[in-house]
Protein backbone atom coordinates (compact mmCIF):
# COMPACT_ATOMS: atom_id res chain seq x y z
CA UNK A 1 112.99 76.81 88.48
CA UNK A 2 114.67 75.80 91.65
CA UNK A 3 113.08 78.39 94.65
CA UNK A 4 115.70 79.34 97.07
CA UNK A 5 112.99 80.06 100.00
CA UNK A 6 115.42 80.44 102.99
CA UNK A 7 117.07 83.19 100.83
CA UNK A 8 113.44 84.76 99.89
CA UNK A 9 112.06 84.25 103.39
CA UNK A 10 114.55 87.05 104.55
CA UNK A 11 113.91 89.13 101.73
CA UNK A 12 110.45 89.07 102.63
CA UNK A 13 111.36 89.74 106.43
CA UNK A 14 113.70 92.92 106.00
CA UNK A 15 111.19 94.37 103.44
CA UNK A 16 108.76 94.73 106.20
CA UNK A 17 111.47 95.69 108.61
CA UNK A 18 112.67 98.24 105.79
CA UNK A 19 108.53 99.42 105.73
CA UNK A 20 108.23 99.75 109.45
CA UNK A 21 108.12 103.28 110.30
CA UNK A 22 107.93 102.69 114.17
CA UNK A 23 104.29 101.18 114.81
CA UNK A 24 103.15 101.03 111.55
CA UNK A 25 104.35 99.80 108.25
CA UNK A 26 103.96 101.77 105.04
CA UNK A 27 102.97 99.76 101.89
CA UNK A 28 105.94 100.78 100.30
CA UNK A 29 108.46 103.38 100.57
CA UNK A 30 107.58 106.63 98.44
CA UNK A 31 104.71 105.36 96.79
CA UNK A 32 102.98 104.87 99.80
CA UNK A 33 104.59 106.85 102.97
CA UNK A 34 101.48 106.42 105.47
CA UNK A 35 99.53 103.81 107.28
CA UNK A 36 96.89 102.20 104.77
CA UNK A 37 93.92 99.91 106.36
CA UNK A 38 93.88 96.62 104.75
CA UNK A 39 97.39 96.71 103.70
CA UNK A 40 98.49 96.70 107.66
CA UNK A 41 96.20 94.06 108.31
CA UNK A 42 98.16 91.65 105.91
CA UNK A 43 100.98 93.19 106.55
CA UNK A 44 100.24 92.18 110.62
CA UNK A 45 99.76 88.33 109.18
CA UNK A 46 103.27 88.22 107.97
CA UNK A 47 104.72 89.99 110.91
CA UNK A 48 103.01 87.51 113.05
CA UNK A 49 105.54 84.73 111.42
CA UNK A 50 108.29 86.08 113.08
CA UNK A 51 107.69 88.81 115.72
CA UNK A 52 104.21 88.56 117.05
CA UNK A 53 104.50 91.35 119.72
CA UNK A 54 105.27 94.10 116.07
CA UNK A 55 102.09 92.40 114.47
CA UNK A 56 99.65 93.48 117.73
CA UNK A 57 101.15 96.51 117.49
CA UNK A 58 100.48 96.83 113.94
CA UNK A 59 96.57 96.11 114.68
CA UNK A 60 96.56 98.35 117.76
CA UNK A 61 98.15 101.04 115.87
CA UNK A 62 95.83 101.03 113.26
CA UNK A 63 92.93 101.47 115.58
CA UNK A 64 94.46 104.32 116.72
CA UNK A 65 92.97 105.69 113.82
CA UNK A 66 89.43 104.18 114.40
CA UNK A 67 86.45 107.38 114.46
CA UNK A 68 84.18 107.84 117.51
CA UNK A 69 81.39 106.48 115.02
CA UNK A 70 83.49 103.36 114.91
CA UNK A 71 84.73 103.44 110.93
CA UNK A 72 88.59 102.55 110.43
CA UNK A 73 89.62 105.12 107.60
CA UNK A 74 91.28 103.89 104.70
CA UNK A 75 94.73 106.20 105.70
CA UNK A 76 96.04 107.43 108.85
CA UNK A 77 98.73 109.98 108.46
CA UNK A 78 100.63 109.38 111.44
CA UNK A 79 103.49 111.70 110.52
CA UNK A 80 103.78 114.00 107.70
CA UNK A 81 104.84 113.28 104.51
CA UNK A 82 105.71 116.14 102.16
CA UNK A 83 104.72 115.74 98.94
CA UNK A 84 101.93 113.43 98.87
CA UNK A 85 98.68 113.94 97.14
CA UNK A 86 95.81 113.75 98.49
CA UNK A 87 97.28 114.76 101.95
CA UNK A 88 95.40 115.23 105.44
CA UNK A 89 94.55 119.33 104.18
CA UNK A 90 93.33 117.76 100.89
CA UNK A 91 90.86 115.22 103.94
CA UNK A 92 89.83 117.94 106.41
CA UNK A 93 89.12 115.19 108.81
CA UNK A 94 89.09 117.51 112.41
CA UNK A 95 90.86 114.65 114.44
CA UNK A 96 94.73 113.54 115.48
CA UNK A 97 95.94 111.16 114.48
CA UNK A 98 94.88 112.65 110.90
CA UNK A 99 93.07 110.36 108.66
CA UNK A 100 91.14 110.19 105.41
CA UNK A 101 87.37 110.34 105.47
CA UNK A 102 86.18 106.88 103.81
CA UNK A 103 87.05 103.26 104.79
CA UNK A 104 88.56 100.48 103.39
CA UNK A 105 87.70 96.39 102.70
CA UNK A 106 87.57 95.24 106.49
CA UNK A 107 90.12 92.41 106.41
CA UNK A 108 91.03 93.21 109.78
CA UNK A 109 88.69 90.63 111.67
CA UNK A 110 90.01 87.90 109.56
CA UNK A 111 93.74 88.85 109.96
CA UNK A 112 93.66 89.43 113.71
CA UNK A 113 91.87 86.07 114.29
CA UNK A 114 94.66 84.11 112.07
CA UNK A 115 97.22 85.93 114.63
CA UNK A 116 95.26 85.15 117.70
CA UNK A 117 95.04 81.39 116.63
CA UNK A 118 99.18 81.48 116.98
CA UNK A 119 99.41 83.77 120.11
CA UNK A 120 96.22 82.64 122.01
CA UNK A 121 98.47 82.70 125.58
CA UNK A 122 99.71 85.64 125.63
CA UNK A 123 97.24 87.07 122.46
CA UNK A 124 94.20 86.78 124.51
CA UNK A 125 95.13 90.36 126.47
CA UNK A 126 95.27 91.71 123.16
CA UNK A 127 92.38 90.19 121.85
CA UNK A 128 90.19 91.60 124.64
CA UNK A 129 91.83 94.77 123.98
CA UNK A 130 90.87 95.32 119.60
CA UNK A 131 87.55 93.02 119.86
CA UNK A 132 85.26 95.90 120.94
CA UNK A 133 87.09 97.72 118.17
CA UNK A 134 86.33 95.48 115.63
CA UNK A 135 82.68 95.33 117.10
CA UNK A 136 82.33 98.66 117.05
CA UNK A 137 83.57 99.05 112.74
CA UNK A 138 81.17 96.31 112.19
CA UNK A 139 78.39 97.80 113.91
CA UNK A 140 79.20 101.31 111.62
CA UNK A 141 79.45 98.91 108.10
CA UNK A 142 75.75 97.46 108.98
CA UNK A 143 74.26 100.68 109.81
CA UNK A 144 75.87 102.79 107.37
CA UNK A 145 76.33 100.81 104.40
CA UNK A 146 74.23 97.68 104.31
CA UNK A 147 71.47 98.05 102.13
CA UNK A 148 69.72 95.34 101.06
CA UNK A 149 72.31 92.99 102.56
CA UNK A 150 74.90 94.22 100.35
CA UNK A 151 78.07 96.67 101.43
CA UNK A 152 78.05 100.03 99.48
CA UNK A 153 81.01 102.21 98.93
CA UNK A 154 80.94 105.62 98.21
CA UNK A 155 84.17 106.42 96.72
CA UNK A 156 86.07 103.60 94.53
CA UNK A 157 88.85 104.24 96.96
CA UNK A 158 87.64 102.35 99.27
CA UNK A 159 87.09 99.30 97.65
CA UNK A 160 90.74 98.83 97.88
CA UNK A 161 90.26 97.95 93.93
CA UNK A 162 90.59 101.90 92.97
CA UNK A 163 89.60 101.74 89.09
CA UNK A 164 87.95 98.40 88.23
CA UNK A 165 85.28 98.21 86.00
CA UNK A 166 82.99 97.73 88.67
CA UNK A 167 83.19 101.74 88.99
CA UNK A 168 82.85 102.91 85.51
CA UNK A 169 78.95 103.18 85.97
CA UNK A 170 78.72 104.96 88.86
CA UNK A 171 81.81 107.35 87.91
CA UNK A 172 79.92 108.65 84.81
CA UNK A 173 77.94 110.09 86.95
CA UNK A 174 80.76 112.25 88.33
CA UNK A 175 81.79 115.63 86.84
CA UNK A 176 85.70 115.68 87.69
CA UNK A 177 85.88 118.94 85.44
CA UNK A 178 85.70 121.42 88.52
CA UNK A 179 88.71 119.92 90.48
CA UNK A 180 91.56 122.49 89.16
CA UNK A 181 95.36 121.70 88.96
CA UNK A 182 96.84 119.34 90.75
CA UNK A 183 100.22 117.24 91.07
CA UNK A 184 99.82 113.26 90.87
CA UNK A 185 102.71 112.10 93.33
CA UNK A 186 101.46 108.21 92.29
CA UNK A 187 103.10 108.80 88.79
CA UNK A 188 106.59 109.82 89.96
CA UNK A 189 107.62 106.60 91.28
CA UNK A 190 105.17 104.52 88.46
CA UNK A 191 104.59 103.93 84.92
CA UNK A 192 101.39 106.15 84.58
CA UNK A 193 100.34 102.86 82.23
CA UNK A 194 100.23 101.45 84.80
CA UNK A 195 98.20 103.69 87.27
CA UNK A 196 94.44 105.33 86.75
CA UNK A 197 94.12 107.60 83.92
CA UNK A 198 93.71 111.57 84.75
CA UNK A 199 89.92 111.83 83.79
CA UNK A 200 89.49 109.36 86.84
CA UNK A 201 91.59 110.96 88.97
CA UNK A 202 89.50 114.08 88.65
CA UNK A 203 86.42 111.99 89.46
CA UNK A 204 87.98 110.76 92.69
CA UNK A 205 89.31 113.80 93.81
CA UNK A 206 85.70 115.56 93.36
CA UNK A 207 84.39 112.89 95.24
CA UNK A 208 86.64 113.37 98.30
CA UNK A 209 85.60 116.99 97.69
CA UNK A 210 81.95 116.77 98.01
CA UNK A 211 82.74 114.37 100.90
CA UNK A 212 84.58 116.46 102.88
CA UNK A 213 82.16 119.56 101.94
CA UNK A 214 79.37 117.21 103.51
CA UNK A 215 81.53 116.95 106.51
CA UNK A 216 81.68 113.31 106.07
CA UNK A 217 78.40 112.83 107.19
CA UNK A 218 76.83 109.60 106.07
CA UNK A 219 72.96 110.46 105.85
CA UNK A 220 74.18 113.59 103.62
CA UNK A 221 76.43 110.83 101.13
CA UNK A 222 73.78 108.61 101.32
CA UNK A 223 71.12 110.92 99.89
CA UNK A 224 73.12 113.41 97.53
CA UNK A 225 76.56 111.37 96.25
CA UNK A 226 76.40 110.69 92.78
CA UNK A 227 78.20 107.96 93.44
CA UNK A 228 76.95 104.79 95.22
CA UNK A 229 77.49 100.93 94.36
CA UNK A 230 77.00 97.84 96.32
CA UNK A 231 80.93 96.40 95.31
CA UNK A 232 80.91 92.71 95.60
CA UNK A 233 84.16 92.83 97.28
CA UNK A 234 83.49 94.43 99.95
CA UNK A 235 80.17 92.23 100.81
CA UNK A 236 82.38 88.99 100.52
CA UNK A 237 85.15 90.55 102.68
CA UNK A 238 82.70 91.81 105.10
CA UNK A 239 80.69 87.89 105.98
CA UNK A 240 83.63 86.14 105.86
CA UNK A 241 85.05 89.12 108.58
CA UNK A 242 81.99 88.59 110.75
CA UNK A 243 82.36 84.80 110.68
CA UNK A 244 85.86 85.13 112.14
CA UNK A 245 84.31 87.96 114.59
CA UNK A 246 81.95 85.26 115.83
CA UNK A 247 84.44 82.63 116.41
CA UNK A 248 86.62 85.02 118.46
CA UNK A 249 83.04 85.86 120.40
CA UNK A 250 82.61 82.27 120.80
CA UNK A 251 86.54 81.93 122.23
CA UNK A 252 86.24 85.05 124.31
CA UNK A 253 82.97 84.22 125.81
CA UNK A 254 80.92 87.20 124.20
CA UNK A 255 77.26 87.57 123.33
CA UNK A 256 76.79 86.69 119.37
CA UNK A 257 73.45 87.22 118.88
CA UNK A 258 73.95 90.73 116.95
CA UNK A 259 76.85 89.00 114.53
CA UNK A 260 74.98 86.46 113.87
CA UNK A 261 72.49 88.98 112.37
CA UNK A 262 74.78 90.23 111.07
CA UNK A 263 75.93 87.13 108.96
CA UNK A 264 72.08 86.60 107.74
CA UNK A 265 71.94 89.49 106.66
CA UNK A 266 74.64 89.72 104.24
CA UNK A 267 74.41 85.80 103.30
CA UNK A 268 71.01 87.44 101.86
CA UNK A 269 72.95 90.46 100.37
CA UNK A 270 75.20 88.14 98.04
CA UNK A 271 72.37 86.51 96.56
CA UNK A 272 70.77 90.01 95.26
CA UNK A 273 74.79 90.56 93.93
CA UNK A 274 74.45 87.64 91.15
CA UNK A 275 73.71 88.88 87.34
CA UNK A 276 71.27 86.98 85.16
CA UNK A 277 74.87 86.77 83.03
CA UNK A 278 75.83 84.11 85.39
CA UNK A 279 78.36 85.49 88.09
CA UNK A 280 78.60 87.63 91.10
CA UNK A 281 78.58 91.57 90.33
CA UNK A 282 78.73 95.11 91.89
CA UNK A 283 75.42 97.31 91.41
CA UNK A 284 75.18 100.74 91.00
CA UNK A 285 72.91 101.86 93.64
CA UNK A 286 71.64 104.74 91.91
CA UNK A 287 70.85 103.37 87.95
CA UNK A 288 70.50 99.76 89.97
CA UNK A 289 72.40 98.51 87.10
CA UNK A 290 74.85 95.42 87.06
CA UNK A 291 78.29 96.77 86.64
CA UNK A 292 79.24 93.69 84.18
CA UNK A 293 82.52 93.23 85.59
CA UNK A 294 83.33 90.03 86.56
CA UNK A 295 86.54 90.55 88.73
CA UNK A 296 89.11 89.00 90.96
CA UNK A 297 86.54 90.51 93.94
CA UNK A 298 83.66 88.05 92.52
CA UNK A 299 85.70 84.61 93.05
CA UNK A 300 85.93 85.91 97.09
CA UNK A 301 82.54 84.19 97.18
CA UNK A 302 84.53 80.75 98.75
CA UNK A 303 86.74 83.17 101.12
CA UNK A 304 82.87 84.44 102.31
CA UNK A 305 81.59 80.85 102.77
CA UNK A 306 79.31 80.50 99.47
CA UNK A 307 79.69 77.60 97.06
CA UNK A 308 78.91 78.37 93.23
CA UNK A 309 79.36 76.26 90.70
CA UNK A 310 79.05 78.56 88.10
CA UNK A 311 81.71 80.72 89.29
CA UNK A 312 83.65 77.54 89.31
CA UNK A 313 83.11 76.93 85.77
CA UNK A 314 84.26 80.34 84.98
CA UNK A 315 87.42 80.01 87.27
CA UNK A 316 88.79 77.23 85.23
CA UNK A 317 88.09 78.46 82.26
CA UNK A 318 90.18 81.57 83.36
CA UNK A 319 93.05 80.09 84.42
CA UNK A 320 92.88 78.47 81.11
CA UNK A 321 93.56 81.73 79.46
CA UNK A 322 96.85 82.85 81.48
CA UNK A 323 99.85 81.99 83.79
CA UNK A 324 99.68 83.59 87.14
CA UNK A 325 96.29 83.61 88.97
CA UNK A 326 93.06 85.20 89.00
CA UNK A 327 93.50 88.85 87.04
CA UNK A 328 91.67 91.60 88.32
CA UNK A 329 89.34 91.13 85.65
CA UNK A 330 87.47 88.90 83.01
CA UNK A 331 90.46 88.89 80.03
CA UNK A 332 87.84 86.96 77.89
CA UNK A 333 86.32 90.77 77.97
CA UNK A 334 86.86 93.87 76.05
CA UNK A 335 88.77 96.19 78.34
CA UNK A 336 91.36 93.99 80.21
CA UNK A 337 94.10 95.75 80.30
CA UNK A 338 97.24 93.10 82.03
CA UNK A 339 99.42 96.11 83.37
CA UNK A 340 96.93 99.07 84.44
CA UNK A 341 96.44 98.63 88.40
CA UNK A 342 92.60 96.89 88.54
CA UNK A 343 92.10 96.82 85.13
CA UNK A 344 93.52 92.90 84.66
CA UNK A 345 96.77 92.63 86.94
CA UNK A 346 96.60 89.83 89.27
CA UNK A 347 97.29 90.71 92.96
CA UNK A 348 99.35 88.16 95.22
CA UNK A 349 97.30 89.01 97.85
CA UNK A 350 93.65 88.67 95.92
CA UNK A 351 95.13 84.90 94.91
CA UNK A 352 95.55 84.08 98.48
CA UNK A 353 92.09 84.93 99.31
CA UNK A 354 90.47 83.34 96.76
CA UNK A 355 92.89 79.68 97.29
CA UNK A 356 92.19 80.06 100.83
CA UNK A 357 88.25 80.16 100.30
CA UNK A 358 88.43 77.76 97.52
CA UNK A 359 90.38 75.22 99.28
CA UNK A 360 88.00 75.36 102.71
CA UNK A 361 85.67 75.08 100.61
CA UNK A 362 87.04 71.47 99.23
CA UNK A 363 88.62 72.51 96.17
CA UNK A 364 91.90 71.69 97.19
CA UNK A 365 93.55 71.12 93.34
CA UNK A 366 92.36 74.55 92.39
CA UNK A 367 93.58 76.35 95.46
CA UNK A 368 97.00 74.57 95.13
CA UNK A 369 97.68 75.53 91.86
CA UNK A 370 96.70 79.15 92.71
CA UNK A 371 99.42 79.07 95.30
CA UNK A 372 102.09 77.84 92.94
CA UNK A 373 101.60 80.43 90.58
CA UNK A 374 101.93 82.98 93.30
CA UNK A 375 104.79 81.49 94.58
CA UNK A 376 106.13 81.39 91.03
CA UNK A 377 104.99 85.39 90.48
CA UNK A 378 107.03 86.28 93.68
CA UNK A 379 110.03 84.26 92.96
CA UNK A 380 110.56 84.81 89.74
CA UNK A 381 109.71 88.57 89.58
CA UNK A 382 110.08 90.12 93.01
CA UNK A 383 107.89 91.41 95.76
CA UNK A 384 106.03 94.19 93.48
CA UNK A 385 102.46 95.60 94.21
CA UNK A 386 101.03 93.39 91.02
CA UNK A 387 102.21 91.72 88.17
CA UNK A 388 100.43 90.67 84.53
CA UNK A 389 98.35 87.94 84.83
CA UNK A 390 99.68 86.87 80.91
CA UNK A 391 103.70 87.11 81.06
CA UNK A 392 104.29 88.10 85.27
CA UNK A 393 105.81 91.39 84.23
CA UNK A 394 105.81 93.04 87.68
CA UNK A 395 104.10 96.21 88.17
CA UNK A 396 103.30 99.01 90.52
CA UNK A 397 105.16 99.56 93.60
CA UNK A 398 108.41 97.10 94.39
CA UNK A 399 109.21 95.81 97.92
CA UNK A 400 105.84 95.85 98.56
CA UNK A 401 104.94 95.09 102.21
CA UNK A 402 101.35 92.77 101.84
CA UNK A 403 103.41 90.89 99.17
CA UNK A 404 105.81 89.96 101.49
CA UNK A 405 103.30 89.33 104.03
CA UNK A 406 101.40 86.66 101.69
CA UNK A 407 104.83 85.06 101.07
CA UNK A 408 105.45 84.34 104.61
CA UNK A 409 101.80 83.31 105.71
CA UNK A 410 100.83 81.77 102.25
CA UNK A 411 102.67 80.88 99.07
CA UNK A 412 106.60 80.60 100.21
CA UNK A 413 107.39 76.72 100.38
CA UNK A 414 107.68 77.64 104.37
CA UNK A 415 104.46 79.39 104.72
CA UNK A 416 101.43 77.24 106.14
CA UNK A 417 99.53 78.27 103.15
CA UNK A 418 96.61 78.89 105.15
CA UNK A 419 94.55 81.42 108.06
């Protein structure tokens, strides 16, 4: 098909302008009406193609939700939104703005140093202004959720990847049966085929629960959580972010002994994340079992810096098997499900991480085709939240704002298709 990318390029531009709710852009409207973490960090990469002053102020906004402890929640409810479930009473976090009480995959570092690289004039105020910030989250992941070099989570929420298979382990060890009635606002504006099923609803919602009956302390999660698991994404997401930390610390003339610590110590983590099956998995620090989910999350290991030649092998072979990208997990396995949310969908903004890693990495071919497909995906379908990895039937959420972002930073004909 013939790709009309001046015409898509301002689609993609007014759906973030349509998103922006005055400092902060929503994910989409309805679905979505508050600021979510990773989501504004891509969504401050595509801003940053056309209005660079709204992109800082995406980042600096979002650090207006930032704890004292340091940890960037996973949603800051800047202004009320009626209707949507789990809201700030559901949280009980004691703080304004409002937030939720867990985190989210810390893209940030990566995504403010791609913007700095472009702005590094007048970006360097700025820069001075978020790097302590981003020092300071860091500092919380590695002393809060490192253990044994590898980044736990403690509610599937905040692996960004909300029911993967990565979870099913550690969620059997949740009773969701005590969680009463409640209205799913998710399913209103989607296909519930396409969303998590009730039973794992429950589960999540008694783990914010117990989390916010804990206070949201960490030692107290740590020690009595049923649920615990070292996700492979987040480990990944977390080197590559301290690489790009110690470049800017390098360019800004800080000290880099601690991030370089920091960077050993998770380049050990990944290797205790590889299964004897032959790929890179999530445990479940509790059982210490492999979750035996090879997902989108374990090809991120090029994004974090790490050949593998065995996840190589099983790349290809994947992309043997279906149209549009990595899917959000192994459809050579019982379970892969193309349309339901982390259950096999491909993301557009998962394919851009992986291409980018693979093609720094020197696998140039690979991480080209990746890109097509995207740019295929968006093109053909529209800018959804995730489409079927099989046939591109779009899914989810529609004008969604970090699919738009990855068209104008990655896979439009225009973008530079790297950070």
């Amino acid at each position: 098909m013939t790709i009309n990318a001046d015409k898509i390029d301002r689609q993609a531009k007014r759906i973030l302008r349509n998103n922006d709710r005055g400092g902060y852009t929503v994910p989409t409207s309805g679905l979505y009406p508050y600021q979510w973490n990773w989501d504004s960090a891509f969504t401050a990469w595509g801003l940053a193609t056309f209005d660079i002053k709204r992109a800082w102020f995406e980042i600096h906004t979002l650090f207006t939700g930032q704890w004292d402890n340091g940890m960037v929640p996973h949603i800051i409810f800047h202004k009320r939104a009626d209707g949507y479930f789990p809201g700030p009473d559901v949280w009980g976090v004691p703080r304004v703005p409002h937030t939720s009480g867990i985190t989210q995959p810390p893209v940030a570092a990566t995504m403010i140093r791609a913007i700095y690289e472009q702005d590094k004039r007048y970006g360097r105020v700025h820069m001075e202004l978020v790097y302590g910030r981003l020092i300071s989250w860091h500092r919380w992941f590695m002393a809060n959720r490192v253990e044994d070099g590898m980044v736990a989570i403690t509610h599937p929420w905040e692996s960004g990847r909300d029911n993967a298979v990565d979870w099913d382990g550690g969620m059997g060890n949740v009773d969701g049966s005590g969680v009463g009635d409640y209205t799913r606002r998710d399913t209103a504006h989607v296909d519930p085929d396409m969303r998590p099923k009730k039973e794992d609803y429950d589960r999540y919602l008694t783990m914010v629960y117990y989390g916010r009956d804990c206070g949201w302390d960490e030692g107290q999660i740590r020690e009595g959580s049923p649920f615990r698991v070292a996700d492979v994404g987040m480990t990944f997401i977390l080197l590559r972010a301290c690489r790009d930390l110690l470049m800017i610390a390098h360019d800004l003339d800080h000290l880099t002994d601690e991030i370089e610590g920091w960077i050993r110590t998770l380049e050990a983590g990944v290797a205790r994340h590889w299964n004897p099956d032959g790929f890179y998995d999530s445990i479940d620090l509790r059982s210490g079992d492999f979750s035996g989910s090879l997902s989108s999350a374990s090809f991120l290991n090029w994004y974090a810096g790490i050949e593998n030649d065995q996840m190589a092998i099983h790349l290809h072979d994947i992309l043997d098997r279906v149209e549009f990208g990595v899917p959000s997990f192994d459809p050579r396995r019982e379970g892969f499900e193309p349309l339901r949310y982390w259950r096999g969908p491909v993301w557009g903004m998962m394919n851009a991480l992986i291409a980018i890693g693979l093609e720094e990495q020197g696998h140039v071919q690979i991480a080209a085709k990746l890109r097509k497909d995207t740019q295929r995906l968006i093109a053909e379908h529209g800018f959804f939240e995730y489409f079927s990895p099989v046939e591109g039937t779009p899914a989810g959420g529609g004008a969604f704002s970090w699919t738009a972002a990855i068209w104008l930073t990655w896979a439009g004909p225009h973008a530079r298709g790297h950070f």
